[in-house]
C-alpha atoms as a PDB file:
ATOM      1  CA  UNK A   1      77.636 157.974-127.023  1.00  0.00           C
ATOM      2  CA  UNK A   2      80.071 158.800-123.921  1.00  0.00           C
ATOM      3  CA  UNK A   3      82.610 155.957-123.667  1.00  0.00           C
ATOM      4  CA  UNK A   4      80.713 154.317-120.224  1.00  0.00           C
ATOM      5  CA  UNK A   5      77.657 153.928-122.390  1.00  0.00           C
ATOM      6  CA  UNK A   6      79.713 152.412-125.711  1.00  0.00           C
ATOM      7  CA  UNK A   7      81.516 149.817-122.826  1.00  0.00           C
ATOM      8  CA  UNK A   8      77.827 148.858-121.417  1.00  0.00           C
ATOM      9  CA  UNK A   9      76.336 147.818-124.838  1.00  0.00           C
ATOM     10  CA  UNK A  10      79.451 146.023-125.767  1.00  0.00           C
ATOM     11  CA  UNK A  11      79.143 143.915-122.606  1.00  0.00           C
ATOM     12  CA  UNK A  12      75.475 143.449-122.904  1.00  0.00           C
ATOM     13  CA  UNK A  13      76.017 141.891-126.462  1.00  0.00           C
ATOM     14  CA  UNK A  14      78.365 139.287-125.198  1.00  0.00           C
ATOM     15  CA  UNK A  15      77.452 138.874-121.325  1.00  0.00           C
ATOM     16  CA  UNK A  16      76.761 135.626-119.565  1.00  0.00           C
ATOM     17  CA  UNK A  17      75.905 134.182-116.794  1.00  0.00           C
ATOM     18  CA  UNK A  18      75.284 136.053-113.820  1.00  0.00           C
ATOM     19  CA  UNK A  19      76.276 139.173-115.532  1.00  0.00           C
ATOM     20  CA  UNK A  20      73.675 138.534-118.162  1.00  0.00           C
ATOM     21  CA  UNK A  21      71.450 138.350-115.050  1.00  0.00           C
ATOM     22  CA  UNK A  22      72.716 141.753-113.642  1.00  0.00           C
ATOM     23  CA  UNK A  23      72.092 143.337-117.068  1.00  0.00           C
ATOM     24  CA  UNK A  24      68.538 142.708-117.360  1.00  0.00           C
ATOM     25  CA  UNK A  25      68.125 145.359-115.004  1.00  0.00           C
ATOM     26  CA  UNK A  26      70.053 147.735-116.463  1.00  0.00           C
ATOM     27  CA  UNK A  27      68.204 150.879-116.841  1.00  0.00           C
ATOM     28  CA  UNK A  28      70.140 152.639-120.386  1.00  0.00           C
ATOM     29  CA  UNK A  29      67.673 151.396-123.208  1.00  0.00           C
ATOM     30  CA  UNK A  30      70.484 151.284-125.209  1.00  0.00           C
ATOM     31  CA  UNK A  31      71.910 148.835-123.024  1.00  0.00           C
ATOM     32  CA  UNK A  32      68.197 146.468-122.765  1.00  0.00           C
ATOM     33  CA  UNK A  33      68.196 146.611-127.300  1.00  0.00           C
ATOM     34  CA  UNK A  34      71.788 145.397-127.233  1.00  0.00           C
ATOM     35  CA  UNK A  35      71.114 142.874-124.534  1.00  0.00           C
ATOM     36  CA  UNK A  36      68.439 141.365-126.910  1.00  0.00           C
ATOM     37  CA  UNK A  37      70.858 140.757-129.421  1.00  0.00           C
ATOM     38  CA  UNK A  38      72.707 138.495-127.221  1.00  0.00           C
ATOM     39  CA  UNK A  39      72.760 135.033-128.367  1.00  0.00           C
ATOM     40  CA  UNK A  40      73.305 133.786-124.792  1.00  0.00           C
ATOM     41  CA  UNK A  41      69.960 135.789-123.595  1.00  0.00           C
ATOM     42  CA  UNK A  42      67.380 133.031-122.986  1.00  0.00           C
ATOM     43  CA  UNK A  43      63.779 132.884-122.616  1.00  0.00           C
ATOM     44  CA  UNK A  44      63.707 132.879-118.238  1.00  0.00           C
ATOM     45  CA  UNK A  45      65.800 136.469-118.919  1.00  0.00           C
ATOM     46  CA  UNK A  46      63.388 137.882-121.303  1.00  0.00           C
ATOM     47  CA  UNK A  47      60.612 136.976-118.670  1.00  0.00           C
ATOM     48  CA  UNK A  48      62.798 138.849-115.816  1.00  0.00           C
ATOM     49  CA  UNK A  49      63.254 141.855-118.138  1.00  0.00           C
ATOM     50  CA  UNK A  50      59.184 142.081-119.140  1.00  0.00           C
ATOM     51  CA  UNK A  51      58.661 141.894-115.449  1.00  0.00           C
ATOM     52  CA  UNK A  52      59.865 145.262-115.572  1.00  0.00           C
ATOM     53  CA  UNK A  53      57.191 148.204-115.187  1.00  0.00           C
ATOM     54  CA  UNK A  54      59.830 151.210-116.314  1.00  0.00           C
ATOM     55  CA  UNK A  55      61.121 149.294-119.694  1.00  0.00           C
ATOM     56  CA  UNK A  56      60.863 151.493-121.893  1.00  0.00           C
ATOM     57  CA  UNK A  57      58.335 150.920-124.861  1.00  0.00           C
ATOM     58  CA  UNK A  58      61.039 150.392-127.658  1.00  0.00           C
ATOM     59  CA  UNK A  59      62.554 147.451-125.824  1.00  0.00           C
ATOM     60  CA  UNK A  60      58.803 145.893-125.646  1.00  0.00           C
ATOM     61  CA  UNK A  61      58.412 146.519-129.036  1.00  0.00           C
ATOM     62  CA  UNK A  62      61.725 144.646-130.142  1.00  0.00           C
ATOM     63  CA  UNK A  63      60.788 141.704-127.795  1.00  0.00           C
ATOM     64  CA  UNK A  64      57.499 141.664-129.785  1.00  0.00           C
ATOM     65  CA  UNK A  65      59.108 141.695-133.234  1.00  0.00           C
ATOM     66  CA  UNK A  66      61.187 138.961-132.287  1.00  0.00           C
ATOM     67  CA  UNK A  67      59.352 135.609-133.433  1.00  0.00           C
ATOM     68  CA  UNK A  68      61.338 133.644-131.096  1.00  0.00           C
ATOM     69  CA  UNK A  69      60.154 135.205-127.785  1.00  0.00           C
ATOM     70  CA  UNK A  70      56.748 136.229-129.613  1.00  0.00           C
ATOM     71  CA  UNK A  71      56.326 132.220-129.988  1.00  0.00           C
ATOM     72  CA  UNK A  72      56.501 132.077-126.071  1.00  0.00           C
ATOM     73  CA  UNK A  73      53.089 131.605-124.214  1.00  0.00           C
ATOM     74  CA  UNK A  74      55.079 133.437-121.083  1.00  0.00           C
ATOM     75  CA  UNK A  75      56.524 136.046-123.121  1.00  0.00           C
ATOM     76  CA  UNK A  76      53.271 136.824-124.846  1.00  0.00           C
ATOM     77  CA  UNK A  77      51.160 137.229-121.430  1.00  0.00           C
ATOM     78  CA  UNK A  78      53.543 139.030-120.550  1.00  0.00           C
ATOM     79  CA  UNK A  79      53.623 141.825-123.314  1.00  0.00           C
ATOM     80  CA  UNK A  80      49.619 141.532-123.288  1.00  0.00           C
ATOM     81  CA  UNK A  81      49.885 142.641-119.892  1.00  0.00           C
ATOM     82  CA  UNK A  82      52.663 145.477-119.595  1.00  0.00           C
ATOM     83  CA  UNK A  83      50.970 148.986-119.504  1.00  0.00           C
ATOM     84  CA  UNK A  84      53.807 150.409-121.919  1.00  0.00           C
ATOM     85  CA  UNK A  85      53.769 147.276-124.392  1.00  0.00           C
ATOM     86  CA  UNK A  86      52.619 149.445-128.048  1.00  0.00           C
ATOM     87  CA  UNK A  87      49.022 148.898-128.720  1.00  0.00           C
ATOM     88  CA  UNK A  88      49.241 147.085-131.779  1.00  0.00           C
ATOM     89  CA  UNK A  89      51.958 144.172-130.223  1.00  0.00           C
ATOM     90  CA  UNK A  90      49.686 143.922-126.889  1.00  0.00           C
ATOM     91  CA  UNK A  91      46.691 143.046-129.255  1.00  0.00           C
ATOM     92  CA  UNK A  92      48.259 140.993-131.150  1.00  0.00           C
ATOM     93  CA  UNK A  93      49.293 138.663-128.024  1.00  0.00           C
ATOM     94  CA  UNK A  94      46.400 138.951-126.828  1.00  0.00           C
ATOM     95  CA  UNK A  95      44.496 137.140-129.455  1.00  0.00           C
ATOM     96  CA  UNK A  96      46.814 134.254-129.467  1.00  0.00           C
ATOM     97  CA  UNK A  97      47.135 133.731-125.839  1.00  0.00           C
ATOM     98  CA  UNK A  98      45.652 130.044-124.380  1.00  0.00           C
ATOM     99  CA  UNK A  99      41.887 130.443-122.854  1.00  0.00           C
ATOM    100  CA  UNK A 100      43.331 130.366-119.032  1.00  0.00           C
ATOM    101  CA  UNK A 101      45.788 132.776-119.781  1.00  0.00           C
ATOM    102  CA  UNK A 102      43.279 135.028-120.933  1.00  0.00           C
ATOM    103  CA  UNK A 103      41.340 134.202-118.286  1.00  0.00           C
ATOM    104  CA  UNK A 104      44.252 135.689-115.804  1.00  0.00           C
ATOM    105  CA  UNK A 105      44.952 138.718-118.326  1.00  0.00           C
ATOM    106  CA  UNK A 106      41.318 139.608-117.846  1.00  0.00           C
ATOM    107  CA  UNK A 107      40.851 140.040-113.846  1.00  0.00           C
ATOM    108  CA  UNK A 108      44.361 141.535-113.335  1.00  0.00           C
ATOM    109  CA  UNK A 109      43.966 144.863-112.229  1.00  0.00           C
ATOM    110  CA  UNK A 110      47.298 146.235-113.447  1.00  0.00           C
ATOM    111  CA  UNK A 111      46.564 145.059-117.178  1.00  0.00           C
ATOM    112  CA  UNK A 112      45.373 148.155-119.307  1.00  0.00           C
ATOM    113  CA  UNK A 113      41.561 148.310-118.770  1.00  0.00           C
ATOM    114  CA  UNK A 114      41.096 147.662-122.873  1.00  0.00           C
ATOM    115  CA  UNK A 115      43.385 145.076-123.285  1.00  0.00           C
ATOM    116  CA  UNK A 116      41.290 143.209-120.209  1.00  0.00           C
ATOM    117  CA  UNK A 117      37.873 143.675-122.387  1.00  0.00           C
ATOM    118  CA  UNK A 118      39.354 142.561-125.580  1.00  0.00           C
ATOM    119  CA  UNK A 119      40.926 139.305-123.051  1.00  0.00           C
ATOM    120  CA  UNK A 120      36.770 139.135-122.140  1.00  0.00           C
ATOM    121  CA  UNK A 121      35.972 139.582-125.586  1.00  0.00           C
ATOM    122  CA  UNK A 122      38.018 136.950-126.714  1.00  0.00           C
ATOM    123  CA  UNK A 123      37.213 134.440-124.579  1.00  0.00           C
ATOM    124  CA  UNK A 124      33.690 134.748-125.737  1.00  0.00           C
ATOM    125  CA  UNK A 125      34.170 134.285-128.886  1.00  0.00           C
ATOM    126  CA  UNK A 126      35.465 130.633-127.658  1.00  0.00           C
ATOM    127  CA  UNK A 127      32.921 130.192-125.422  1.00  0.00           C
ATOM    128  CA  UNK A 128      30.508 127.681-128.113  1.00  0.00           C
ATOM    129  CA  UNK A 129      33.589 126.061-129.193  1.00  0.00           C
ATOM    130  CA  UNK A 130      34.613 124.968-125.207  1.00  0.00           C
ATOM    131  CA  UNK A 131      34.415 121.535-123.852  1.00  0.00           C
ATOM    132  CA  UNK A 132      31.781 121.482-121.055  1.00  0.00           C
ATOM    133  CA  UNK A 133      34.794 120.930-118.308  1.00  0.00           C
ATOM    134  CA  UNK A 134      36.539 124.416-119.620  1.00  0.00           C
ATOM    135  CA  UNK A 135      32.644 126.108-119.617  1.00  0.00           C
ATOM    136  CA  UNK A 136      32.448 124.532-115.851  1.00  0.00           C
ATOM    137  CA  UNK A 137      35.573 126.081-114.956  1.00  0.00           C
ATOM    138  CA  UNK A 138      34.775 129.877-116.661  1.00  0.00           C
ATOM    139  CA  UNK A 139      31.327 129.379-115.409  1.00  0.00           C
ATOM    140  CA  UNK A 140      33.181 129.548-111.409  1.00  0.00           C
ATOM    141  CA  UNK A 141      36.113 131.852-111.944  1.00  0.00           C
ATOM    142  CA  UNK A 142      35.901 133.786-115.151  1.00  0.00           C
ATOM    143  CA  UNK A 143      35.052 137.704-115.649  1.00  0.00           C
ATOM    144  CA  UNK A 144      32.000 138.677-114.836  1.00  0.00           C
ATOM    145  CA  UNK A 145      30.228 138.583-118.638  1.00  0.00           C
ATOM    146  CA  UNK A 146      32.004 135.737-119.387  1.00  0.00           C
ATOM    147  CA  UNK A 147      30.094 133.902-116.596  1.00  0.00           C
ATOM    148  CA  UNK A 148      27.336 135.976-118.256  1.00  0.00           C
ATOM    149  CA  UNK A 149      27.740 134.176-121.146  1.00  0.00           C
ATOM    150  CA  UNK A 150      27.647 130.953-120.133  1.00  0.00           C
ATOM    151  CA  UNK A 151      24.917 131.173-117.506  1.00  0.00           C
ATOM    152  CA  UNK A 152      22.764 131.946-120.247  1.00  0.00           C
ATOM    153  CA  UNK A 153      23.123 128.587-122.328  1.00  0.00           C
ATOM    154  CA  UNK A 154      21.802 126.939-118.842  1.00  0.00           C
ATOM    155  CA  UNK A 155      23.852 124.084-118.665  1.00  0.00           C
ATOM    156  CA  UNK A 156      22.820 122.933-114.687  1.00  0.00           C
ATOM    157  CA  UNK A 157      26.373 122.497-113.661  1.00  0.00           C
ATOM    158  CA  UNK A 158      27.456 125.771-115.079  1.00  0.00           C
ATOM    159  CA  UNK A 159      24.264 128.108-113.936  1.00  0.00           C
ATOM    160  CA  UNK A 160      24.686 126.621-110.073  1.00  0.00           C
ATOM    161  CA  UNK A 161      28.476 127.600-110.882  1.00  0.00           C
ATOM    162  CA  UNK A 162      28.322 130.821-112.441  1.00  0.00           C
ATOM    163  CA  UNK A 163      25.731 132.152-109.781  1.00  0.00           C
ATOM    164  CA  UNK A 164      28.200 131.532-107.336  1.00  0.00           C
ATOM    165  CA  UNK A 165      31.087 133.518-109.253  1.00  0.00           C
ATOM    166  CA  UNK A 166      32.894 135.982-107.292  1.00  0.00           C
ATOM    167  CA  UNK A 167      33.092 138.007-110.445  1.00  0.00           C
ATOM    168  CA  UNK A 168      29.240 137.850-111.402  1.00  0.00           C
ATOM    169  CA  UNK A 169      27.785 141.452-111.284  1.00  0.00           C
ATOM    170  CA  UNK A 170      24.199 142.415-110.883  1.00  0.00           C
ATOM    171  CA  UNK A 171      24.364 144.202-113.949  1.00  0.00           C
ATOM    172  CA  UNK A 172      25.189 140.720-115.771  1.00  0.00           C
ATOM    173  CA  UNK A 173      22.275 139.219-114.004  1.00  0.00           C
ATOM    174  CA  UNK A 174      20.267 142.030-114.851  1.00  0.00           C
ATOM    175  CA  UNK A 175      20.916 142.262-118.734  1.00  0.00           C
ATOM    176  CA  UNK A 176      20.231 138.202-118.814  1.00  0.00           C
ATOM    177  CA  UNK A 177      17.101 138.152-117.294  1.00  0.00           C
ATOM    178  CA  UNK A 178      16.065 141.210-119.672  1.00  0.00           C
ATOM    179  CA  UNK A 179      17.276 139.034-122.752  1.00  0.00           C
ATOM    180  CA  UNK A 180      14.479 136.821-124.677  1.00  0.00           C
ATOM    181  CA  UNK A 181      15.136 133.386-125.083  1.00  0.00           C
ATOM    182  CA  UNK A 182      16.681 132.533-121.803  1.00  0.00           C
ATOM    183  CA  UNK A 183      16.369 129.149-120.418  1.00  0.00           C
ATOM    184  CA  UNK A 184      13.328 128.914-117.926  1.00  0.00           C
ATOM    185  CA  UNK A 185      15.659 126.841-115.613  1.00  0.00           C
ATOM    186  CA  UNK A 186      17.985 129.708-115.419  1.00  0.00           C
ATOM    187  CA  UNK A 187      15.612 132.269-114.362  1.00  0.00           C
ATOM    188  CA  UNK A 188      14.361 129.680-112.052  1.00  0.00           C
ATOM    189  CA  UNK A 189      17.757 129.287-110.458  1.00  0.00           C
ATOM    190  CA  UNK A 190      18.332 133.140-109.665  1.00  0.00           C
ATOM    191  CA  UNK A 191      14.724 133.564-108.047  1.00  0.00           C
ATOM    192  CA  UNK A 192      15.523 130.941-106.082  1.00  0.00           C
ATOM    193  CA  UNK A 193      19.417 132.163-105.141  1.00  0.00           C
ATOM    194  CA  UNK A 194      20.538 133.373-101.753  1.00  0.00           C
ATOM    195  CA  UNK A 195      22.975 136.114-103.074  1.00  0.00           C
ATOM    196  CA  UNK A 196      20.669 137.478-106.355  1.00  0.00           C
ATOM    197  CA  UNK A 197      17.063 136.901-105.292  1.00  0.00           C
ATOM    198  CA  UNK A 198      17.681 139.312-102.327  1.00  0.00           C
ATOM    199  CA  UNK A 199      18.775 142.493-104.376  1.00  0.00           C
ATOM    200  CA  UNK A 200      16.147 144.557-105.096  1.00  0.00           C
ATOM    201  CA  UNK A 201      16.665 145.212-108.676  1.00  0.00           C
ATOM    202  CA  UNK A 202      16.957 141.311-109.655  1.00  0.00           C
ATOM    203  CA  UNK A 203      13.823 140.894-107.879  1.00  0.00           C
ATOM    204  CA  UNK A 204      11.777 143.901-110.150  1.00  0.00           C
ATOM    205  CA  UNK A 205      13.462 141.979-112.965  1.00  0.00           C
ATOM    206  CA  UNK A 206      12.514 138.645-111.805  1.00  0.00           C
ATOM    207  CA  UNK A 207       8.437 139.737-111.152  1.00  0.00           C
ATOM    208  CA  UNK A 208       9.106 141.057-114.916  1.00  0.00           C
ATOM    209  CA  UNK A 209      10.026 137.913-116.479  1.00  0.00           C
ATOM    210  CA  UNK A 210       7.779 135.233-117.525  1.00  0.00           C
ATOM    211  CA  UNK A 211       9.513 132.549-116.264  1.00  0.00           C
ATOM    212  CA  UNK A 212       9.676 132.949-113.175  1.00  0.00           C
ATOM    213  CA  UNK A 213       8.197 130.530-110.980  1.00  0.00           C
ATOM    214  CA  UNK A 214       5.011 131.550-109.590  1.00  0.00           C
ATOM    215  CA  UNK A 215       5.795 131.202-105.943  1.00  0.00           C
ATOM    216  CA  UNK A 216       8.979 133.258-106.475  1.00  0.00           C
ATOM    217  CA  UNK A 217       6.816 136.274-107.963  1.00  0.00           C
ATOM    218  CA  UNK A 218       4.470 136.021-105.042  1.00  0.00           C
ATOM    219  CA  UNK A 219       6.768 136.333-102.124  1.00  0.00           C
ATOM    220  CA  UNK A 220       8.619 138.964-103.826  1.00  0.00           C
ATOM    221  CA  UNK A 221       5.376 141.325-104.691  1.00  0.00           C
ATOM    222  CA  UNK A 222       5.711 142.445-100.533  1.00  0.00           C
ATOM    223  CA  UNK A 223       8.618 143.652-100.785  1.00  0.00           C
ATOM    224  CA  UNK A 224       8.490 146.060-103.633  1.00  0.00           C
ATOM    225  CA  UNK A 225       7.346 149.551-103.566  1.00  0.00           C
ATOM    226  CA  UNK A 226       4.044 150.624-103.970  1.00  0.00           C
ATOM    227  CA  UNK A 227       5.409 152.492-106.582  1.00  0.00           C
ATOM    228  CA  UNK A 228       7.267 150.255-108.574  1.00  0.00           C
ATOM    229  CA  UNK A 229       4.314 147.472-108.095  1.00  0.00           C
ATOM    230  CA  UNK A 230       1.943 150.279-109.962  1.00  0.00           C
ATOM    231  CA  UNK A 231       4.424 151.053-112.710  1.00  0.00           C
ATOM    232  CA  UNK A 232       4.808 146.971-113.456  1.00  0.00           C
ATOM    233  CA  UNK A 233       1.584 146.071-113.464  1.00  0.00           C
ATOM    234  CA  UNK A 234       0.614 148.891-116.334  1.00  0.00           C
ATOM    235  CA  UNK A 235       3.165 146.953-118.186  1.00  0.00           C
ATOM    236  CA  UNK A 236       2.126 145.647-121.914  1.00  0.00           C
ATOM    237  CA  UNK A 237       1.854 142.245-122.244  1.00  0.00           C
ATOM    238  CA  UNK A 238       2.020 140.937-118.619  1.00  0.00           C
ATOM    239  CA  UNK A 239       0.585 138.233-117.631  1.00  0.00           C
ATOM    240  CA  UNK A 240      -3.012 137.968-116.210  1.00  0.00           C
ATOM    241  CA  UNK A 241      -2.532 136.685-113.194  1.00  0.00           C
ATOM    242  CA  UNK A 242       0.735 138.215-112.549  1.00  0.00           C
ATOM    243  CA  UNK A 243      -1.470 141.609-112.716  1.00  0.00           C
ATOM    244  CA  UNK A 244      -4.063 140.019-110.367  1.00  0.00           C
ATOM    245  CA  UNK A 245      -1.537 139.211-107.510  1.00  0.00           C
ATOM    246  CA  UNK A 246      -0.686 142.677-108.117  1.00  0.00           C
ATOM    247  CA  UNK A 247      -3.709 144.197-107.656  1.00  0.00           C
ATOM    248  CA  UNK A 248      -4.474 141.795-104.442  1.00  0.00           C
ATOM    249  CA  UNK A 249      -0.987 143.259-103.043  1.00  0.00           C
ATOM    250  CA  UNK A 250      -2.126 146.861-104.131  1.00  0.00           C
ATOM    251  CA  UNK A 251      -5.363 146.451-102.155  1.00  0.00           C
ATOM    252  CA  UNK A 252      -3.738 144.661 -99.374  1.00  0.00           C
ATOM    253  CA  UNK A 253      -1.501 147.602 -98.300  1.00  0.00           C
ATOM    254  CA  UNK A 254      -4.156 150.172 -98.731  1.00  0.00           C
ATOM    255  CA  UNK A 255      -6.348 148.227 -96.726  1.00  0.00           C
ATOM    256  CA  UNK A 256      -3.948 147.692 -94.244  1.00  0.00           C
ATOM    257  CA  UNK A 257      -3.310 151.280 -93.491  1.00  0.00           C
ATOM    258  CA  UNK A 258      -7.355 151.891 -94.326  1.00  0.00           C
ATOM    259  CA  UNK A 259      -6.963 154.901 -96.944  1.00  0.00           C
ATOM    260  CA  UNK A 260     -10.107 154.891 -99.446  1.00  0.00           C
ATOM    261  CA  UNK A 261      -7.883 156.493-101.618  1.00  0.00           C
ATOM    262  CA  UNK A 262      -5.611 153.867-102.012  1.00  0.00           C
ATOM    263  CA  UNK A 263      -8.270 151.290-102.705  1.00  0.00           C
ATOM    264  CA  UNK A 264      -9.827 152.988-105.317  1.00  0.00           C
ATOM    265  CA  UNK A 265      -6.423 153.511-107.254  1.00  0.00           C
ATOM    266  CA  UNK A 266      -5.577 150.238-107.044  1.00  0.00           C
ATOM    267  CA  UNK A 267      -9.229 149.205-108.135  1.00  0.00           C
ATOM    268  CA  UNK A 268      -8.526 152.027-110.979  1.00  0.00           C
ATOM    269  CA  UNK A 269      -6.215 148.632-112.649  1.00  0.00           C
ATOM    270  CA  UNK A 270      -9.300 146.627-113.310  1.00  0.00           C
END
């Protein structure tokens, strides 16, 4: 080691102070592994130094094995979070980070893409366990399946909640309403949403789905296409009058444009 580098780890062993400030930003990783072996380093310097992108994954790794900065809520998000943080330490925080914190872990963008699902897939595991004013807080600002989640135990509170989640995607939606078992109320509450009940896909879902309210199903058969209202109504198991108002709406357009063709297809359904 050239005699510059042997005079930098010496001073980052016993630094203090401001220079113990300075030093956290010292780019030698020799220097950063000494500096953690300084008995004046404190918990606010560890937090500067994992702010960090460049540090290098060794130094993440020692904070990690350290069980006094690993005990650190801070210190763990932190190392959950940092792209170079080794695999096995970032999961490890992870799984014993508070709900709110993984809550933040799992919408940031610079986070690691898996260590944000297994944040997601954490928190649902939790999810039956929560009190109703945690589920009422997920249900408006959590990750998308998350919100998922607890839309689908149809709690009032959370569903009007959930719906409006910035986070909620249609393919969350979509996969709930294709799920058996969901509360009528639910399904009720996206036919009858500004945002969901106008996307085409949710609505094909929605005529799909026994429970949705009658009305709903009827002022959404007009705006399918012809297409898609044939290929639902040759559906197993759908209800008979749900097939009827299809028909009617069948009949109706190939009336209205007068094609004999059209009305014997859709009289073809009978």
């Amino acid at each position: 080691m050239p005699p510059e580098s042997d005079a930098r780890v010496a001073r980052a062993r016993s630094a203090s102070g401001d220079e113990l400030k300075s030093l956290v930003h010292e780019a030698g990783e020799e220097t950063l592994l000494a500096l953690l072996a300084n008995p004046n380093l404190d918990e606010p310097h560890v937090i500067l130094m994992l702010e960090r992108l460049d540090l290098p994954a060794s130094v993440l790794g020692a904070v990690a094995g350290e069980g006094k900065w690993a005990s650190s809520e801070a210190v763990r998000l932190r190392l959950a979070r940092h792209p170079r943080t080794p695999k096995r330490f970032a999961l490890a925080a992870v799984r014993q980070l508070f709900l709110f914190d993984l809550v933040r872990l799992s919408l940031l963008p610079s986070a690691p893409a898996d260590i944000r699902r297994v944040a997601e897939e954490v928190i649902l595991t939790r999810v039956p366990h929560l009190a109703i004013g945690e589920k009422l807080t997920l249900a408006r600002r959590g990750p998308s399946r998350v919100a998922g989640a607890i839309l689908a135990e149809g709690h009032p509170q959370a569903t009007k909640l959930a719906l409006a989640n910035a986070f909620l995607t249609e393919s969350q939606v979509l996969k709930l309403l294709a799920k058996t078992g969901v509360p009528a109320r639910v399904v009720a509450a996206i036919a009858q949403h500004p945002k969901w009940s106008c996307q085409y896909n949710v609505r094909m879902a929605l005529v799909r789905n026994a429970h949705t309210p009658a009305a709903s199903v009827l002022a959404f058969l007009p705006q399918l296409t012809l297409g898609d209202l044939k290929q639902i109504a040759k559906l197993e198991g759908l209800a008979p009058h749900l097939k009827k108002h299809m028909r009617d709406e069948i009949l109706r357009r190939a009336n209205s444009v007068d094609s004999p063709s059209r009305v014997r297809s859709a009289r073809e359904m009978d």
